[in-house]
Protein backbone atom coordinates (compact mmCIF):
# COMPACT_ATOMS: atom_id res chain seq x y z
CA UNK A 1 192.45 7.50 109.43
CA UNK A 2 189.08 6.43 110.68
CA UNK A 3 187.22 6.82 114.23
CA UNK A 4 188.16 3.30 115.27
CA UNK A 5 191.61 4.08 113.77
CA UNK A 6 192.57 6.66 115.75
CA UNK A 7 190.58 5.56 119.24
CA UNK A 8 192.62 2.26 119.09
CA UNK A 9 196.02 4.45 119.26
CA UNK A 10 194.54 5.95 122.18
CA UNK A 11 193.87 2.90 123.99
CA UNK A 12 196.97 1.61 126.07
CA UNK A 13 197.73 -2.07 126.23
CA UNK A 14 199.78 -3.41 129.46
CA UNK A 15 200.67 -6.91 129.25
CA UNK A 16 200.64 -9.38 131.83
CA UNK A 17 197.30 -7.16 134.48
CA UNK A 18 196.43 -8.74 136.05
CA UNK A 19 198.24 -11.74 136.00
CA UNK A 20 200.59 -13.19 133.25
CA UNK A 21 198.79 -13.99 129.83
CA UNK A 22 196.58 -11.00 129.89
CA UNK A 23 196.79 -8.03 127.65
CA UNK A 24 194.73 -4.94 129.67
CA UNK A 25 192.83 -2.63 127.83
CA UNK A 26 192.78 1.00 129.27
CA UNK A 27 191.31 3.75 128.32
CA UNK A 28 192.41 5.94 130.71
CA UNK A 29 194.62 7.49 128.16
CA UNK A 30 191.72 7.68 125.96
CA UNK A 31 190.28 10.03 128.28
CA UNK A 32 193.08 11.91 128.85
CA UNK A 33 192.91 12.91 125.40
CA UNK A 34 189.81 16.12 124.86
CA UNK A 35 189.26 15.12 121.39
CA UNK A 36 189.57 10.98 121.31
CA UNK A 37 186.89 11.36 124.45
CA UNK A 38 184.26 13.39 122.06
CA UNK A 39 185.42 10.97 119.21
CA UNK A 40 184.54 7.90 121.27
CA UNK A 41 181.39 9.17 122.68
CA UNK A 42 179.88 11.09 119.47
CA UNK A 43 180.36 7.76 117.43
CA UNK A 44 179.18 5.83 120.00
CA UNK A 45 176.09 7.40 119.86
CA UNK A 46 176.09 7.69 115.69
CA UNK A 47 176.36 3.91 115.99
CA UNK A 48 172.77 3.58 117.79
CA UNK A 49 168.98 3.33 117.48
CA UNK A 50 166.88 5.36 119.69
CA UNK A 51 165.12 6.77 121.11
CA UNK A 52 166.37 5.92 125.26
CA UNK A 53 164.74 6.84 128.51
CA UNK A 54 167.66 6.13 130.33
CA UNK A 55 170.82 5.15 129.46
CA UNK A 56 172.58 2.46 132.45
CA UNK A 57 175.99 2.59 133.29
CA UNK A 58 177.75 -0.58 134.91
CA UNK A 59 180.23 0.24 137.44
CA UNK A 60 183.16 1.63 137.01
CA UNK A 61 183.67 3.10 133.48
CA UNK A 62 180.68 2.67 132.51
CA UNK A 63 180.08 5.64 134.43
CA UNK A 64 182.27 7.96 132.39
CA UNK A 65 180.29 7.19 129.08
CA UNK A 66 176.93 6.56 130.18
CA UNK A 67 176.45 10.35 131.05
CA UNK A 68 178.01 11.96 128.28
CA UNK A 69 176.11 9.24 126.06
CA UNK A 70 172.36 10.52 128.10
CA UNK A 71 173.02 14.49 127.69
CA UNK A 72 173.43 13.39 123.23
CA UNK A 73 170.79 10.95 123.81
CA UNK A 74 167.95 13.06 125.64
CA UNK A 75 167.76 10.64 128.17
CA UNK A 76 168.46 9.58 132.34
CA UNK A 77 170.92 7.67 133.66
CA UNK A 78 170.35 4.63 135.72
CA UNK A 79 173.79 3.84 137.59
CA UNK A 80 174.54 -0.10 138.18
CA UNK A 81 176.61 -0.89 141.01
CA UNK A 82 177.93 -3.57 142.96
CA UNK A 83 176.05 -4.81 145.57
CA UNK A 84 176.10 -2.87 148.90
CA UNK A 85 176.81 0.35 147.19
CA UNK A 86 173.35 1.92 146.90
CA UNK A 87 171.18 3.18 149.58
CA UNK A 88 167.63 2.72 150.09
CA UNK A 89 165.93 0.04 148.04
CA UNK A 90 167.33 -2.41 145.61
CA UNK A 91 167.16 -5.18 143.53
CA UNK A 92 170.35 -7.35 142.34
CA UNK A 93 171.29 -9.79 140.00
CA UNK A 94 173.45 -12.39 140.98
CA UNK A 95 176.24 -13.32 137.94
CA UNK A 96 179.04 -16.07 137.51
CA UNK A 97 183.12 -15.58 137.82
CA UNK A 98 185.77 -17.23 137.25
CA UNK A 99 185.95 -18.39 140.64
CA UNK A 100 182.44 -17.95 141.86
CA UNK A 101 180.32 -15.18 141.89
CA UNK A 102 178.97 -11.81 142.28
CA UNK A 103 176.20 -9.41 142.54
CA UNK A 104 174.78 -5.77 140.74
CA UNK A 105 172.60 -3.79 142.17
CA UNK A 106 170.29 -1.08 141.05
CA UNK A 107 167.37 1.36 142.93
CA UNK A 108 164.30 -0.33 142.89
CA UNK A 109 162.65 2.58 141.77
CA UNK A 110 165.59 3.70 139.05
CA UNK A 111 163.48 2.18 136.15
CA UNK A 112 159.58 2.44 135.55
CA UNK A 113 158.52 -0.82 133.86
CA UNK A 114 158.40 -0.33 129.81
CA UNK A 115 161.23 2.43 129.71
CA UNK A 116 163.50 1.74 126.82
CA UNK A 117 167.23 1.50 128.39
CA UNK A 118 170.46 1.69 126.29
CA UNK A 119 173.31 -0.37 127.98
CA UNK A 120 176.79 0.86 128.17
CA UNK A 121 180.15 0.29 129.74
CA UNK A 122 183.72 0.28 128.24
CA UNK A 123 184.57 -3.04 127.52
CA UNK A 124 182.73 -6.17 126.71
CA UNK A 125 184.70 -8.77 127.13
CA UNK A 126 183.35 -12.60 128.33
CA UNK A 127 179.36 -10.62 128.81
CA UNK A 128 179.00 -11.87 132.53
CA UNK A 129 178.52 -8.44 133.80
CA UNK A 130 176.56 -7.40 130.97
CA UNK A 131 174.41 -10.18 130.63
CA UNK A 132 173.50 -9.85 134.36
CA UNK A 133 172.88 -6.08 133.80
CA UNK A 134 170.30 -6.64 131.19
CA UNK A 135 168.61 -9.31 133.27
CA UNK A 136 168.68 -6.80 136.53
CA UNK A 137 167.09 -4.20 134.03
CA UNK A 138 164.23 -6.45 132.59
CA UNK A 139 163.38 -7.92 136.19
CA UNK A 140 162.76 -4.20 136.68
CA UNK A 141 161.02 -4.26 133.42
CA UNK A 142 163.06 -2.38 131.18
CA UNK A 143 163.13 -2.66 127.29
CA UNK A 144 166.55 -3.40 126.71
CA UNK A 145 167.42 -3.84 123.53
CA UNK A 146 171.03 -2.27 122.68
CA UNK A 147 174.60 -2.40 124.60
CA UNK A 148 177.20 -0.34 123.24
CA UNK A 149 180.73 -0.28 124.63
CA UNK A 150 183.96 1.14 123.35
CA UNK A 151 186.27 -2.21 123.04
CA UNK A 152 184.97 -5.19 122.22
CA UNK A 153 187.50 -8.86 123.01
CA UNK A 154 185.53 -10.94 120.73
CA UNK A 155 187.73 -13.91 121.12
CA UNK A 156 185.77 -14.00 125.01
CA UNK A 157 182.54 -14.08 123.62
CA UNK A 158 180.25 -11.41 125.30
CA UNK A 159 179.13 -9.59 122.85
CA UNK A 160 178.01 -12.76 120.90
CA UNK A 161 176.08 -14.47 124.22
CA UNK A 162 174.36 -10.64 124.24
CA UNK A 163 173.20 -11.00 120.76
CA UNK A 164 171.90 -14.42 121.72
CA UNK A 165 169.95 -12.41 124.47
CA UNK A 166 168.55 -10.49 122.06
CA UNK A 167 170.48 -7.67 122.73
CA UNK A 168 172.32 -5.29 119.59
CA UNK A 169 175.52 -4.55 120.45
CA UNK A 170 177.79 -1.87 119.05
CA UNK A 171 181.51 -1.33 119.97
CA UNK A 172 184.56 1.57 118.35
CA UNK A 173 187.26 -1.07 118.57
CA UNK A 174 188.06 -4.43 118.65
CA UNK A 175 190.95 -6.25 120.05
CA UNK A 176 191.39 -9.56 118.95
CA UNK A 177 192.82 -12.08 122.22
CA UNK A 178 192.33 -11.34 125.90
């Protein structure tokens, strides 16, 4: 059985959340599990290109891997949140929704211009959040040349519309749909 294998049986899939038509990926019972968790985040980082200065985490789950991912990596970790959730200083990043919009944040002083920044979250699905992170991080200017995440729903498109930003993106599983 291979990695992606047996992290995809560890992955629950709820139909119809949040609304009908969608097919939720969680991978909370991925990190129930001791073993898939080290599985997911030791091939995520076999699957990349270093070295990193600081690996960023997008709000929420991104926070779960983006530390584990630092202590194998060497590196920092720069935490992206939503707007209105950091103190002090910030700079933001405005992105589209479905209906409307939104906003990222990060410290202003999180990220020294030229440090080479490794993306991650859990799920790349239509990019919006992503993309926006890597613009937040290169307004700060960051080298940001690699996302990885642990499912990728390529049918959306945001892993494709990152490789279009120049970004390489890695991913353990793919779902196919939304």
């Amino acid at each position: 059985m291979t990695a992606s294998d047996r992290l995809r049986g560890l992955i629950r899939t709820i139909p119809d959340f949040p609304k009908p038509g969608i097919h939720f990926r969680d991978i909370t019972t991925l990190l129930l599990d001791a073993e898939g968790l080290r599985l997911a985040v030791d091939t995520m980082a076999g699957q990349l290109t270093g070295p990193f200065d600081l690996v960023a985490g997008i709000e929420a789950r991104g926070f779960v891997f983006a530390p584990a991912l630092a202590l194998k990596l060497g590196a920092g970790v720069l935490l992206i949140r939503k707007d209105g959730k950091l103190p002090g200083a910030t700079i933001a990043e405005d992105y589209a929704l479905e209906y409307g919009t939104d906003r990222i944040a990060m410290h202003a002083d999180a990220c020294a211009p030229g440090a080479r920044v490794l993306l991650v979250d859990d799920l790349i699905a239509t990019g919006g959040t992503a993309r926006a992170a890597v613009r937040l991080l290169r307004k700060a200017g960051a080298h940001v040349t690699q996302a990885a995440f642990v499912i990728d729903l390529p049918d959306l498109g945001g892993a494709a519309a990152l490789r279009g930003d120049g970004i390489a993106v890695s991913s353990l599983v793919a779902f196919a749909g939304h």
